[in-house]
N, C-alpha and C. Protein backbone atom coordinates (compact mmCIF):
# COMPACT_ATOMS: atom_id res chain seq x y z
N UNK A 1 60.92 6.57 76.92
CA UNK A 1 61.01 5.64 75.81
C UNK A 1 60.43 4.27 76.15
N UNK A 2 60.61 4.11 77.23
CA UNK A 2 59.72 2.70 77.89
C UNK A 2 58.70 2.45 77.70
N UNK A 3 57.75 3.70 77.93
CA UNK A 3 56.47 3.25 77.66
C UNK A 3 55.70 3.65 76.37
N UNK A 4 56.27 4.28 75.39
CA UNK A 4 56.36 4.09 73.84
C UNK A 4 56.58 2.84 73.92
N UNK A 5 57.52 2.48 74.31
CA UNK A 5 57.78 0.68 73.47
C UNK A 5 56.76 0.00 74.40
N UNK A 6 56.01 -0.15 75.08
CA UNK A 6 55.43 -0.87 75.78
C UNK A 6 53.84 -0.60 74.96
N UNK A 7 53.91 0.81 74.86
CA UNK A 7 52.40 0.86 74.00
C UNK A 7 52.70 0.69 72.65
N UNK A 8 53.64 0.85 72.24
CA UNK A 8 54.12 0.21 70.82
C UNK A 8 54.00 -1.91 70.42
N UNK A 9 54.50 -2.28 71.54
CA UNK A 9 54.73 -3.74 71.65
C UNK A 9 52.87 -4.22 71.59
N UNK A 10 52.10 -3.67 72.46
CA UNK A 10 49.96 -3.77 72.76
C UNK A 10 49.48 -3.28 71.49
N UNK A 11 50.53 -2.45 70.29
CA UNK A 11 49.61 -1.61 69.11
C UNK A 11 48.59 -1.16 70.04
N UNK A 12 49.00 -0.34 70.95
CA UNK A 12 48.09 0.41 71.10
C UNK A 12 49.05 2.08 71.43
N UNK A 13 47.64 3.61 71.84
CA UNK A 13 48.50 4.45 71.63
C UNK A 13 48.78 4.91 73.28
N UNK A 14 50.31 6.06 73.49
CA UNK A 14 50.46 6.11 74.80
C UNK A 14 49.58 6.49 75.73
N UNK A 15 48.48 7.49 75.16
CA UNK A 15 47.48 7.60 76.43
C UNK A 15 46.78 6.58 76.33
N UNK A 16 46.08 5.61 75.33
CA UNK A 16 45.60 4.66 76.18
C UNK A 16 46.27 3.32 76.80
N UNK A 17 47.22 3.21 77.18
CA UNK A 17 48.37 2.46 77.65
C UNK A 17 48.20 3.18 79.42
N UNK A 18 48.35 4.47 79.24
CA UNK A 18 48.20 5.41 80.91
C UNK A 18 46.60 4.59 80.93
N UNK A 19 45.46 4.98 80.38
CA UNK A 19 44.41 4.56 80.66
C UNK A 19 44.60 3.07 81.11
N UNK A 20 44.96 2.20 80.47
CA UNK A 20 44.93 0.89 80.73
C UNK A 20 45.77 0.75 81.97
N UNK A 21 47.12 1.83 82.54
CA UNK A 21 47.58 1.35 83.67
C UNK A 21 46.32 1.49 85.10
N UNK A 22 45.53 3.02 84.63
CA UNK A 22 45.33 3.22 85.65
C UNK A 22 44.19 2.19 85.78
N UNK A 23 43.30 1.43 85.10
CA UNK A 23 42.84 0.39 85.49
C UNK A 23 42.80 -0.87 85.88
N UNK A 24 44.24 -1.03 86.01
CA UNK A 24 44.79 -2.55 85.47
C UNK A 24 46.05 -2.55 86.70
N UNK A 25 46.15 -1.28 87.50
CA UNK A 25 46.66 -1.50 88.73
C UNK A 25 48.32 -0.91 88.24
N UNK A 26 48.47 -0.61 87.10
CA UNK A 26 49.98 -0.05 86.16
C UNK A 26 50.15 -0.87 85.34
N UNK A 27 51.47 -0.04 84.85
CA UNK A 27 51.46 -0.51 82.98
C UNK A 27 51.85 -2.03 82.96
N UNK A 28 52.76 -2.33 84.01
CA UNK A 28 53.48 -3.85 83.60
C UNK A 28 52.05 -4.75 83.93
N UNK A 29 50.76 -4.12 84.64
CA UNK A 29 50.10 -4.82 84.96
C UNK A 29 49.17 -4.98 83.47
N UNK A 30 49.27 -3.91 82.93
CA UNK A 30 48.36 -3.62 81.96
C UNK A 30 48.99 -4.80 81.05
N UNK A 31 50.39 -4.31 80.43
CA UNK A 31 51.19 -5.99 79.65
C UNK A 31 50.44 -6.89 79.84
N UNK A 32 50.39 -7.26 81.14
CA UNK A 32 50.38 -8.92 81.42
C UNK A 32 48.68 -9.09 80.64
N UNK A 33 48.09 -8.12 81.53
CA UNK A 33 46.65 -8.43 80.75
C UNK A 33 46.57 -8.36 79.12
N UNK A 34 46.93 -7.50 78.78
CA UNK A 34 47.26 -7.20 77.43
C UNK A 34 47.42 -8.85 76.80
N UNK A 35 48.89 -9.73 77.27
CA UNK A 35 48.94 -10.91 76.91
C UNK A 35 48.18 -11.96 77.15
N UNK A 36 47.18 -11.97 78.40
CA UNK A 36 46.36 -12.76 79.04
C UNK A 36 45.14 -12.60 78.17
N UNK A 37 44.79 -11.40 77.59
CA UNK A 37 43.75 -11.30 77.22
C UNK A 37 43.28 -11.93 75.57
N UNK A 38 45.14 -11.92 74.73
CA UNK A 38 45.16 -12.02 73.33
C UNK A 38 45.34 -13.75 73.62
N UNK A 39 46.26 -14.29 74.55
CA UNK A 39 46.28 -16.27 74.41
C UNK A 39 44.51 -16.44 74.51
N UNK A 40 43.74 -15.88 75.61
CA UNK A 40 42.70 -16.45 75.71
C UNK A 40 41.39 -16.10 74.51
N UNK A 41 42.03 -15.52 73.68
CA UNK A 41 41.10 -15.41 72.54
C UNK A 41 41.69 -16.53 71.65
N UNK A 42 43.00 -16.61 71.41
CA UNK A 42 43.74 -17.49 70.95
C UNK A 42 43.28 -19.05 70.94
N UNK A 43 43.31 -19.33 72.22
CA UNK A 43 42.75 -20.34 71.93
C UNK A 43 41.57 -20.61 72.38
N UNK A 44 40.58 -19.50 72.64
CA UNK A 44 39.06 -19.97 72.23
C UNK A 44 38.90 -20.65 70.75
N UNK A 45 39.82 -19.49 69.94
CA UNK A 45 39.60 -19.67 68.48
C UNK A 45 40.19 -21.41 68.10
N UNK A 46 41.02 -21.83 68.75
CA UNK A 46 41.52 -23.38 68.46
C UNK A 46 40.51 -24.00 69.07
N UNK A 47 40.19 -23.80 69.96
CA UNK A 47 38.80 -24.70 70.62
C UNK A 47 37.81 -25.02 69.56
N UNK A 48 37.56 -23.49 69.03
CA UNK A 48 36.11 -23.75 67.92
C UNK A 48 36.63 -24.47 66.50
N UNK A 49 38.11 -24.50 66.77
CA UNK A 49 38.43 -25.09 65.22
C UNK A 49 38.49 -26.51 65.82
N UNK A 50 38.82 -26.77 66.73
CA UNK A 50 38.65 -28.76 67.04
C UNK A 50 37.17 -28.81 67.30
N UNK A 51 36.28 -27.98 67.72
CA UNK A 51 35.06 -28.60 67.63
C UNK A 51 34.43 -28.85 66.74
N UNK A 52 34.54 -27.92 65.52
CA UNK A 52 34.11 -27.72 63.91
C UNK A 52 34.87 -29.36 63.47
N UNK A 53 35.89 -29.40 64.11
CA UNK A 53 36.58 -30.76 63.12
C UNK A 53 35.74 -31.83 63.53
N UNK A 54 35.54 -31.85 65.41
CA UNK A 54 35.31 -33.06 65.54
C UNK A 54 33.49 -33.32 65.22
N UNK A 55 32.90 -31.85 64.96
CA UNK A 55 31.45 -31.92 64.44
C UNK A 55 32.06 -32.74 63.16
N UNK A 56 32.52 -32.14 62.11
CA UNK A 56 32.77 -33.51 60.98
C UNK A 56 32.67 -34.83 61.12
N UNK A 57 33.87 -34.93 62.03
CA UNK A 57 34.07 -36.50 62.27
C UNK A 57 32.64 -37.30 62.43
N UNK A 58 31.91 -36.31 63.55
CA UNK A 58 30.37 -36.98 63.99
C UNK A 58 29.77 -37.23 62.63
N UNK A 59 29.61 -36.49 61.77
CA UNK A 59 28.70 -36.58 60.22
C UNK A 59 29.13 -37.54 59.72
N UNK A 60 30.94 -38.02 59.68
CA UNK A 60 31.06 -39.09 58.46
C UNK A 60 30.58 -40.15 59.31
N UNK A 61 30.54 -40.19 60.40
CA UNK A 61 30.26 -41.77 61.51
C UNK A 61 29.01 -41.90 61.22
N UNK A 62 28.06 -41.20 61.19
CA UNK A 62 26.67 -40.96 61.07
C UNK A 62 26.59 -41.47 59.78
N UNK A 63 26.54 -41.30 58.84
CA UNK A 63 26.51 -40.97 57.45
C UNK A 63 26.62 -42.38 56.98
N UNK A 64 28.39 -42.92 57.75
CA UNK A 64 28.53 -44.26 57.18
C UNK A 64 28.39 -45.58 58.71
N UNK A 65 27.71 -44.83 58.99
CA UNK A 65 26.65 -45.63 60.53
C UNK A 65 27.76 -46.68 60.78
N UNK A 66 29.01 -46.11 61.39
CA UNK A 66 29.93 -46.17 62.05
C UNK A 66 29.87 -45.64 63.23
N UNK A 67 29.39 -46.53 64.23
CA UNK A 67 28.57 -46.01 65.55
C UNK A 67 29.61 -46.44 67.05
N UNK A 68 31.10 -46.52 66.72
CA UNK A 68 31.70 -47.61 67.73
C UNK A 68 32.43 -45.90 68.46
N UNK A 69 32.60 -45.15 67.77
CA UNK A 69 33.52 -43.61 68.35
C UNK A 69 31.97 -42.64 68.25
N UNK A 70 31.05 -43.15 68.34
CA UNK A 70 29.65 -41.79 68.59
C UNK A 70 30.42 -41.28 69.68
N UNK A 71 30.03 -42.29 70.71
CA UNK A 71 29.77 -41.72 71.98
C UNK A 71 30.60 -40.59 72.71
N UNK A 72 32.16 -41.45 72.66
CA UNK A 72 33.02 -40.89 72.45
C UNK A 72 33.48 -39.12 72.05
N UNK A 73 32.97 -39.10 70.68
CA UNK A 73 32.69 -37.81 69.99
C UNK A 73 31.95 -37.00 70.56
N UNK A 74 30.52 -37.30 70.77
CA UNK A 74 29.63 -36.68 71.08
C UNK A 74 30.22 -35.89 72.86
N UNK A 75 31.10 -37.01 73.86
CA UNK A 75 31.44 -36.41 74.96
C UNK A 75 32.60 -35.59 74.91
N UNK A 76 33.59 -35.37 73.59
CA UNK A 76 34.65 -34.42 73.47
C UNK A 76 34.01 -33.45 73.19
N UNK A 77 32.71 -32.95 72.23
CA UNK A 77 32.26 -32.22 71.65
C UNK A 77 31.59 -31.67 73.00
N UNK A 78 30.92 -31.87 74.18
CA UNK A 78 30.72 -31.54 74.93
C UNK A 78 31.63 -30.50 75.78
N UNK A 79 32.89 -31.32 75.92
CA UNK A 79 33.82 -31.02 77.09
C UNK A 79 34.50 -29.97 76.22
N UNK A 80 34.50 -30.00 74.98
CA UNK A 80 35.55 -28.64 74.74
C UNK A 80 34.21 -27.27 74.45
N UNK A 81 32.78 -27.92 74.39
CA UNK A 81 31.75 -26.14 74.40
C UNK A 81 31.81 -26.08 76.01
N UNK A 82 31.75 -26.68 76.88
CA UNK A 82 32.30 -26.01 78.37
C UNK A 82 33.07 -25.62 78.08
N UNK A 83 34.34 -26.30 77.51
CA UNK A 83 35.91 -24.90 78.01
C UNK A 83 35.56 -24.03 77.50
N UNK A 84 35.20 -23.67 76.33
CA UNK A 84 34.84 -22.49 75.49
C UNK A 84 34.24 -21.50 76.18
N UNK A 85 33.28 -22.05 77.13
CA UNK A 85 32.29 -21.20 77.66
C UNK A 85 32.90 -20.83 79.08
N UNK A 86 33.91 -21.58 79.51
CA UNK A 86 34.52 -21.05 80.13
C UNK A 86 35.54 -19.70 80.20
N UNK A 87 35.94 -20.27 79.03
CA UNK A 87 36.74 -18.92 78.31
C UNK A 87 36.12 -17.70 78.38
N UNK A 88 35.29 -18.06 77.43
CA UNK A 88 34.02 -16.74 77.18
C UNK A 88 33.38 -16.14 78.71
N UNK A 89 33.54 -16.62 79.57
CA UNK A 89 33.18 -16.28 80.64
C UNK A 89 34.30 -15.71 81.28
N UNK A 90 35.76 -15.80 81.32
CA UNK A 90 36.83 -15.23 81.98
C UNK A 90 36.97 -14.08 80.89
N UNK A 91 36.91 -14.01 79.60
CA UNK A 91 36.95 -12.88 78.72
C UNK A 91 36.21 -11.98 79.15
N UNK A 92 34.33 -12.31 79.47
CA UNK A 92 33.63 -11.58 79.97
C UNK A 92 33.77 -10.98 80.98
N UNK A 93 34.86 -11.05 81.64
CA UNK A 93 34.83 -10.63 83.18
C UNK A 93 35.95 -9.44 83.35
N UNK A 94 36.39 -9.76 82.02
CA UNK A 94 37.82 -8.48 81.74
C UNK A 94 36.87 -7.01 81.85
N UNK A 95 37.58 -5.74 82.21
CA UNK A 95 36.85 -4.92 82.50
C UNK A 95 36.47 -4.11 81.10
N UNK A 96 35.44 -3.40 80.14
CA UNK A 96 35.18 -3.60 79.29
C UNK A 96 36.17 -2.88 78.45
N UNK A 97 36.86 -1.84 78.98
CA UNK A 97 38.30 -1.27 78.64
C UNK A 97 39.01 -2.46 77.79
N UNK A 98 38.75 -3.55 78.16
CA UNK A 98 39.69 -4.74 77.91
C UNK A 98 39.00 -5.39 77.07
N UNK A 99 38.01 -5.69 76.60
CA UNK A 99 37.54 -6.82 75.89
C UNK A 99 38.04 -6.06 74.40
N UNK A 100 37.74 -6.97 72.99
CA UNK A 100 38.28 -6.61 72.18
C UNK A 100 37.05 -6.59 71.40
C-alpha cells in the first residue's frame, strides 16, 4: 500500500514509480526528485513572471524618459535570465526519465 500511495501522491503509475526507483537510487529517492524537480519548474515559472513584469517597468521608463531606475532595471533583468538559465541548466541535467 506504500508504494500505491507514493505513486499515487507523483500522479504517476506503480511501474513507473519501480522505474523511477531504479534510477533515482529507490523510491524515497525517486520522491525527493519527484519534489525537486516540480519547485524547480515552479519557480523558473515565477522568475519569467518577474522578468515579464520588470520588462514592463523598462517600457513605461522609456516611454515616459524616466531614466533615474534604467540602469537599475536593466541589471535585475539580467540577474534573474542567469538564474533562469541556471535553472534550466539543473533541469537539464535531470536524467531524461525525469524531465517533464
Amino acid at each position: 500500500m506504500r508504494v500505491q500511495a507514493l505513486a499515487a501522491a507523483q500522479k504517476i503509475s506503480v511501474p513507473r514509480l519501480y522505474e523511477r526507483a531504479l534510477t533515482t537510487g529507490g523510491v524515497v529517492a525517486s520522491a525527493k526528485l519527484s519534489r525537486i524537480h516540480d519547485e524547480l519548474y515552479g519557480v523558473r515559472r515565477l522568475l519569467a513572471i518577474d522578468s515579464n513584469n520588470l520588462n514592463q517597468l523598462a517600457r513605461v521608463a522609456n516611454a515616459t524618459e524616466r531614466l533615474e531606475a534604467e540602469a537599475e532595471l536593466l541589471a535585475t533583468i539580467e540577474h534573474l535570465s542567469k538564474v533562469a538559465d541556471r535553472i534550466t541548466a539543473v533541469i537539464e541535467s535531470l536524467p531524461d526519465s525525469e524531465r517533464a
